[in-house]
N, C-alpha and C. Protein backbone atom coordinates (compact mmCIF):
# COMPACT_ATOMS: atom_id res chain seq x y z
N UNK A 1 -22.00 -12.93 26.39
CA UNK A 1 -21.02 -12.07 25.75
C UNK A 1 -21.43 -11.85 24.30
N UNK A 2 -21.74 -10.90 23.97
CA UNK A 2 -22.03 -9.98 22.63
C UNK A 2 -20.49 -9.67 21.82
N UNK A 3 -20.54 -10.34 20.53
CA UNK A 3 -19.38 -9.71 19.54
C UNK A 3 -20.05 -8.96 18.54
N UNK A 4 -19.24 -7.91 18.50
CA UNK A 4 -19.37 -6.90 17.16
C UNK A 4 -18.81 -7.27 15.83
N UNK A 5 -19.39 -7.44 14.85
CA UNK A 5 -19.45 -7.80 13.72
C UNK A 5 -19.56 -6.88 12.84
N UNK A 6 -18.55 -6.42 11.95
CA UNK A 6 -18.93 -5.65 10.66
C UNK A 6 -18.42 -5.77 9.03
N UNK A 7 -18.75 -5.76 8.37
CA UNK A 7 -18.05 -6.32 6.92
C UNK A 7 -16.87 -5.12 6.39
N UNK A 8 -16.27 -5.88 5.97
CA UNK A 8 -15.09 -4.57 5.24
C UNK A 8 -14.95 -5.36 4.19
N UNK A 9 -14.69 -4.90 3.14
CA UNK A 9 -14.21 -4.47 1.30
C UNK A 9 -12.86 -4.40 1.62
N UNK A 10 -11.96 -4.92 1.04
CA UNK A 10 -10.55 -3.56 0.82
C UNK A 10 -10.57 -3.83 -0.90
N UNK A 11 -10.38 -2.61 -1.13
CA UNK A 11 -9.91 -2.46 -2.50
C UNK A 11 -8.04 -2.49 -2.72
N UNK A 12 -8.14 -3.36 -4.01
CA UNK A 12 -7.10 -3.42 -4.37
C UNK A 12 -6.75 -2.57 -5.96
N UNK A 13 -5.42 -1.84 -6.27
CA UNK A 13 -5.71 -1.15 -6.84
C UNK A 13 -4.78 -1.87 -8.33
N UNK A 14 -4.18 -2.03 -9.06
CA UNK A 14 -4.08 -2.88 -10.40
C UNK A 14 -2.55 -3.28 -10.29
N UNK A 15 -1.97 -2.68 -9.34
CA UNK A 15 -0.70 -3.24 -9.09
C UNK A 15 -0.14 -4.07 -7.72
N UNK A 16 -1.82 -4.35 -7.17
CA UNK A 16 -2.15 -5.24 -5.95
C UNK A 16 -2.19 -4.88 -4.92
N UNK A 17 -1.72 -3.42 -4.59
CA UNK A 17 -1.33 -2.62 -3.31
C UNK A 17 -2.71 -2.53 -2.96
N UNK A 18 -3.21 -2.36 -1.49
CA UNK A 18 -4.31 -1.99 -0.68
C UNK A 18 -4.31 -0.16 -1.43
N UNK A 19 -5.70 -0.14 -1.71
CA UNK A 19 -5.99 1.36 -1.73
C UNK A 19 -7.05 2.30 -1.19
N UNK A 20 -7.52 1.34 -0.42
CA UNK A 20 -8.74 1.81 0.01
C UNK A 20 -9.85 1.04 1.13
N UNK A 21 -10.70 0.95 1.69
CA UNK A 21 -11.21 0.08 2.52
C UNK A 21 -12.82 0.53 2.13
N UNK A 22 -13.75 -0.45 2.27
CA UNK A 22 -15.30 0.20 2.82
C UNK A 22 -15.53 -0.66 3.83
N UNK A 23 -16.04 -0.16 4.26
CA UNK A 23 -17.15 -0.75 6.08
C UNK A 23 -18.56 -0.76 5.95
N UNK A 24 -19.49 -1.69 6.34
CA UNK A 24 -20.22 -1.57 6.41
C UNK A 24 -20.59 -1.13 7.70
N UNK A 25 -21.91 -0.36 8.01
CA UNK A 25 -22.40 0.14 9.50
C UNK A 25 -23.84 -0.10 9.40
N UNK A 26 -24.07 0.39 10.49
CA UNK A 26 -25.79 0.67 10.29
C UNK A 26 -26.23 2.12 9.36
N UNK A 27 -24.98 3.12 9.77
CA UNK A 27 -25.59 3.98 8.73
C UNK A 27 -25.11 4.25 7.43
N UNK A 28 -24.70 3.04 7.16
CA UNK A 28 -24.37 3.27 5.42
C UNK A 28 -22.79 2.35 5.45
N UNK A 29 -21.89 2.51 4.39
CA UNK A 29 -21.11 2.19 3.62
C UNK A 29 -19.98 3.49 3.73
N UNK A 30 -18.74 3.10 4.63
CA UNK A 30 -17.73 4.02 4.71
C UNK A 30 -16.43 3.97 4.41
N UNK A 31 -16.11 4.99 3.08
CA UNK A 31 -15.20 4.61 2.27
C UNK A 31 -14.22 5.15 2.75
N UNK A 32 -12.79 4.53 2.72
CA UNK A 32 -11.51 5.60 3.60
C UNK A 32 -10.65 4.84 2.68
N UNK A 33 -9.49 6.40 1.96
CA UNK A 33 -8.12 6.18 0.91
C UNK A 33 -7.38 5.28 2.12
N UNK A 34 -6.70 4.45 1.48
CA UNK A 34 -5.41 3.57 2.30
C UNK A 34 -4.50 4.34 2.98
N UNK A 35 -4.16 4.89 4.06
CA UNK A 35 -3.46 5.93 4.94
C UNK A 35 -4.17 6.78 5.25
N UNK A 36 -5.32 6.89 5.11
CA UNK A 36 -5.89 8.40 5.33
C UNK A 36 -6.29 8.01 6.84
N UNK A 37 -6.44 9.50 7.52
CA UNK A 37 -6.59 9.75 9.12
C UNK A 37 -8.35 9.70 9.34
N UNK A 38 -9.04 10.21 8.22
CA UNK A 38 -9.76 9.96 8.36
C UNK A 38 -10.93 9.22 7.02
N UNK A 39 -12.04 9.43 7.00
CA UNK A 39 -12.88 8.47 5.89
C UNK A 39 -13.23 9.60 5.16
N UNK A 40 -13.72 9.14 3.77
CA UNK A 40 -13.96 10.05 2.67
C UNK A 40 -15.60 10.69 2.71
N UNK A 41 -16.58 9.55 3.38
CA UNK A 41 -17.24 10.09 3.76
C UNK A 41 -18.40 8.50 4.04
N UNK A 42 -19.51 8.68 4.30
CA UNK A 42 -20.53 7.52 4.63
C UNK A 42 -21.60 8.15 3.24
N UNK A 43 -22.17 6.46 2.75
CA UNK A 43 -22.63 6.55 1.43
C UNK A 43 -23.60 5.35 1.64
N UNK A 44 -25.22 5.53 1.23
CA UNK A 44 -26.19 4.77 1.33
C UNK A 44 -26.11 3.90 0.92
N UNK A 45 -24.94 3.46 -0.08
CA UNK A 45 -25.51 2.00 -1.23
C UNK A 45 -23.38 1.36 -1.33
N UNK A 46 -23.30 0.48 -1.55
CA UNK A 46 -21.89 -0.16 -1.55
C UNK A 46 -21.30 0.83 -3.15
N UNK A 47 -22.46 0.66 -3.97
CA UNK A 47 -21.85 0.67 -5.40
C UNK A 47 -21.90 2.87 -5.39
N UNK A 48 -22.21 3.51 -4.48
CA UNK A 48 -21.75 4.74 -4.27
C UNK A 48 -20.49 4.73 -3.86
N UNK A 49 -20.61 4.02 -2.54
CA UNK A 49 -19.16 3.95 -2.16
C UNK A 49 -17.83 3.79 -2.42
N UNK A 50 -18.32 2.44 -3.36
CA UNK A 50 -17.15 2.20 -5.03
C UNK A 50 -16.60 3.33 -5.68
N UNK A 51 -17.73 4.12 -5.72
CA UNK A 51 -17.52 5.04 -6.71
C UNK A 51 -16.99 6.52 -6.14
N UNK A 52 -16.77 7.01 -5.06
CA UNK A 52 -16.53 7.78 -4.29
C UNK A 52 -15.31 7.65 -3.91
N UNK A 53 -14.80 5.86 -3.44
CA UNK A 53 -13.32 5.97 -3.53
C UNK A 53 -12.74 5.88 -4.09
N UNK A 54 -13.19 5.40 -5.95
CA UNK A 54 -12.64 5.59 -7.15
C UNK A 54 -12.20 6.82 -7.69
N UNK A 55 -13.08 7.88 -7.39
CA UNK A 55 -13.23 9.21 -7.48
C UNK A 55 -12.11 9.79 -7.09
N UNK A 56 -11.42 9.62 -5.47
CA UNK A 56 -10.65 10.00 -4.61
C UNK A 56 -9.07 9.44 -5.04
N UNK A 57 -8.70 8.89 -5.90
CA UNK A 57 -7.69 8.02 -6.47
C UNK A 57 -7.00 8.84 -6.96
N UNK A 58 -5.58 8.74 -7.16
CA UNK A 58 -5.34 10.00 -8.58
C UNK A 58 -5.93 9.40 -9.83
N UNK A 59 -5.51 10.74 -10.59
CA UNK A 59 -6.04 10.69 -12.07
C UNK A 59 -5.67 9.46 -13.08
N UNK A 60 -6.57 8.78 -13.31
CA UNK A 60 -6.32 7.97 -14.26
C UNK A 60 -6.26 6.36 -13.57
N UNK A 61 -6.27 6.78 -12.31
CA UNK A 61 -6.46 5.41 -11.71
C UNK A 61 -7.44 4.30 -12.31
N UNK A 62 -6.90 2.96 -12.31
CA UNK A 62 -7.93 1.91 -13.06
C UNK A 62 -8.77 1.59 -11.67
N UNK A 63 -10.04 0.85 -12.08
CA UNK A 63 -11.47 0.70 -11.13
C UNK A 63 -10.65 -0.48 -10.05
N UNK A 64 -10.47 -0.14 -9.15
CA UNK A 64 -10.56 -0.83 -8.01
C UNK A 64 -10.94 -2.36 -7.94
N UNK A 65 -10.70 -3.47 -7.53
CA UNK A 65 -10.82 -4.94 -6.99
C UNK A 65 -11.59 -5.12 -5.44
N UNK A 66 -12.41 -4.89 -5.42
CA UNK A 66 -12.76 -5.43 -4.15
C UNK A 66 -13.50 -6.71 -3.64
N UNK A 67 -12.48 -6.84 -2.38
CA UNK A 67 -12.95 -8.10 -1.85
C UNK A 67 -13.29 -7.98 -0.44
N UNK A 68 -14.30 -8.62 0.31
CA UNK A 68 -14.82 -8.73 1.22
C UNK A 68 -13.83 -9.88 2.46
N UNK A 69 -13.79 -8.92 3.47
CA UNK A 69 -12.95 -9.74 4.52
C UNK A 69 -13.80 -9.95 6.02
């Protein structure tokens, strides 16, 4: 029996609420806003990905906390 294994990030945003998630895959680093239906997009490197769902935040949002689960 084979288990699937993959790493996830969730970002936390400065008032502790979940805001975001990344995944790791084979083809990259996939960043998705907290509720969203779907992902923001797949990104070659973790520290793109950071930055892509920082991007996607409203305005003025402070940098994200992430921790690995």
């Amino acid at each position: 029996m084979s288990i699937a294994s993959s790493t996830i990030w969730v970002a936390y945003g400065s008032e502790g609420s979940v805001v975001g998630t990344i995944r790791k895959t084979p083809d990259g680093y996939i960043s998705t806003i907290a509720g969203a239906s779907e992902s923001i997009g797949t990104y070659p490197t973790m520290e793109v990905a950071k930055s892509a769902l920082h991007a996607h935040l409203p305005a003025g949002a402070d940098w994200p906390q992430f921790r690995e689960h």
